[in-house]
Protein backbone atom coordinates (compact mmCIF):
# COMPACT_ATOMS: atom_id res chain seq x y z
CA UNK A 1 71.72 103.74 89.81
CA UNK A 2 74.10 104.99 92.30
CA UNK A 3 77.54 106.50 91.43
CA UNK A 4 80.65 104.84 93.25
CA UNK A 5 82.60 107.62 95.28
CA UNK A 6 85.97 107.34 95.22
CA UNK A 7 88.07 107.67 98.24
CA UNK A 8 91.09 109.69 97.80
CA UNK A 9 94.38 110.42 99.83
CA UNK A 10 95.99 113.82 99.95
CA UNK A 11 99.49 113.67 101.60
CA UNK A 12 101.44 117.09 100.80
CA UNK A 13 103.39 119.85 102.96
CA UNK A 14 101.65 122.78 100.93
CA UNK A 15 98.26 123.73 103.00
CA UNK A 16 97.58 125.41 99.53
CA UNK A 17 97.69 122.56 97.40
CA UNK A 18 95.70 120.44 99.89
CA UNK A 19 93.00 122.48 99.68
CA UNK A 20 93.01 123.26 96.24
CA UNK A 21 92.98 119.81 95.25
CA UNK A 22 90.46 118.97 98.05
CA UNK A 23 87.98 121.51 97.14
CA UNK A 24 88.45 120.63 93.02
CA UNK A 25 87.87 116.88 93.62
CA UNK A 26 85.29 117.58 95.74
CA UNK A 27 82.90 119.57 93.57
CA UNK A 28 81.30 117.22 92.14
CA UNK A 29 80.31 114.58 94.67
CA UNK A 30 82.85 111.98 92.48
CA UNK A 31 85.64 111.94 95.31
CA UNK A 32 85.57 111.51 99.24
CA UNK A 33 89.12 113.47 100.00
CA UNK A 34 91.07 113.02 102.72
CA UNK A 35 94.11 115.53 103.42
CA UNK A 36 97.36 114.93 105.35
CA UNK A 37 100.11 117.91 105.87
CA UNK A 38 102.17 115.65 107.64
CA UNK A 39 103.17 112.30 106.08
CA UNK A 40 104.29 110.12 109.59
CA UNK A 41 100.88 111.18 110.75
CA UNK A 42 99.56 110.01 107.45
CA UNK A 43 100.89 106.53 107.81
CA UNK A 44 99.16 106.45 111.24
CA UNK A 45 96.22 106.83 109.62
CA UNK A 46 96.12 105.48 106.01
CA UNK A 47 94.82 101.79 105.87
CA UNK A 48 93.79 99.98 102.49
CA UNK A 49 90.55 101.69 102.06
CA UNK A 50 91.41 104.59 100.01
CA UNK A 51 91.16 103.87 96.17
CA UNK A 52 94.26 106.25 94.86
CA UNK A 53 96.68 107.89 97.04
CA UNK A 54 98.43 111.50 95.65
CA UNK A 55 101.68 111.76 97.48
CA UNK A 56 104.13 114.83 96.76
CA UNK A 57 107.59 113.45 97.16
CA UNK A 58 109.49 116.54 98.47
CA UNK A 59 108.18 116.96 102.15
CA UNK A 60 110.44 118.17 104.82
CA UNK A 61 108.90 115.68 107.62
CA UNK A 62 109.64 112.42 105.70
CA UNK A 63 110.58 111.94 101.78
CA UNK A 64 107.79 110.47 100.34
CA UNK A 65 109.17 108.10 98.56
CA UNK A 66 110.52 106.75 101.97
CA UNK A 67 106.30 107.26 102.60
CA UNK A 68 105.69 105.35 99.50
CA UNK A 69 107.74 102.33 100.82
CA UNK A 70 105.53 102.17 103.67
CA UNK A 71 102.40 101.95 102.15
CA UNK A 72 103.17 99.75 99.54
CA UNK A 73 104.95 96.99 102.31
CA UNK A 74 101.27 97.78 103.43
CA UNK A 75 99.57 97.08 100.74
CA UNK A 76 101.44 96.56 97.38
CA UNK A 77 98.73 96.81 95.31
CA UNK A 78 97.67 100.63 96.47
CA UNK A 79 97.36 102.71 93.47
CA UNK A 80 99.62 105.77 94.01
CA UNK A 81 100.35 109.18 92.12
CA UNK A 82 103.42 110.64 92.92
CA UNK A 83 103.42 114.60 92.58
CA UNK A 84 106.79 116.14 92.11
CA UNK A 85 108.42 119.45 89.96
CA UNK A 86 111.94 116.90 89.65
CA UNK A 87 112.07 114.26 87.34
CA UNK A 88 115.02 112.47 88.63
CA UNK A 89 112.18 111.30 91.62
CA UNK A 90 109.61 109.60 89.55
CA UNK A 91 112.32 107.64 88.35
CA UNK A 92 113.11 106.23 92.07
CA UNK A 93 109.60 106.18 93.16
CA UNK A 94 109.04 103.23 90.10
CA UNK A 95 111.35 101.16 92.20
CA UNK A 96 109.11 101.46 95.34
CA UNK A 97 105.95 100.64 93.28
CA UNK A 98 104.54 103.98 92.06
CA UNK A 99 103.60 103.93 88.15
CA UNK A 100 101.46 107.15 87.90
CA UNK A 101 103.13 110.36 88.94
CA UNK A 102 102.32 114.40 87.89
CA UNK A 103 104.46 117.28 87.83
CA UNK A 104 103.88 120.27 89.84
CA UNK A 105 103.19 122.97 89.18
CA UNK A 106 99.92 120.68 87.60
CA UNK A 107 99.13 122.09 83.73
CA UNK A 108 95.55 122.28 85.31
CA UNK A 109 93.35 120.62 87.93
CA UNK A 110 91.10 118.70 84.94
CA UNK A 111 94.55 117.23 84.36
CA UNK A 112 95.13 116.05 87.99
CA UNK A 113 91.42 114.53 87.97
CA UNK A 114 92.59 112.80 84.34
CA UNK A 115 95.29 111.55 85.95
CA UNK A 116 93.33 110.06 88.72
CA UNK A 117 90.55 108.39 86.10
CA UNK A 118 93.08 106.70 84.47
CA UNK A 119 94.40 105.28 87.15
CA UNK A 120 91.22 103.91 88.83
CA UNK A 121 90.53 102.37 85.59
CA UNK A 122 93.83 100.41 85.17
């Protein structure tokens, strides 16, 4: 029986954390990742076929919950994990249709991919 890959959105500023998250979700054959640095060029690209988008909030390009309003007029039932090191943020990004969200710095990457299980199986 064949596993189902998962196809997974990146959209972040920090070159680091795209390729640390890339490379962890990667590993193990689970997720197909694809990374964004720079969120209006993510928009060009992202259509409905990615399974969970991760989306940091503070990017100097475009805010992303201003990026989250976009893809949800899109497609309101993407599943979306906001990534943030504020608070106050998650609570505006619920108004644009984000339930899930992390804090960065993350406690750990097997945290991140938690995260992400849970909310594939919602």
């Amino acid at each position: 029986m064949e596993n189902k890959q998962y196809k997974v959105a990146i959209i972040d500023d920090e070159l680091e954390v795209l390729s640390m998250i890339e490379r962890f979700l990667q590993r193990g054959g689970k997720y197909k990742t694809q990374t964004f640095s720079n969120p209006v060029s993510a928009l060009a690209q992202i259509d409905n076929n990615f399974d969970v988008i991760l989306l940091d909030i503070m990017m100097p390009q475009m805010n992303g919950l201003d990026v989250l309003e976009k893809i949800m007029a899109k497609n309101p039932n993407q599943k979306v994990i906001m990534m943030t090191a504020t608070l106050d943020k998650v609570l505006k990004s619920h108004k644009f249709g984000a339930i899930h969200y992390l804090m960065k710095p993350f406690d750990s990457l097997e945290a991140l991919e938690r995260k992400i299980s849970e909310v594939l199986n919602s």
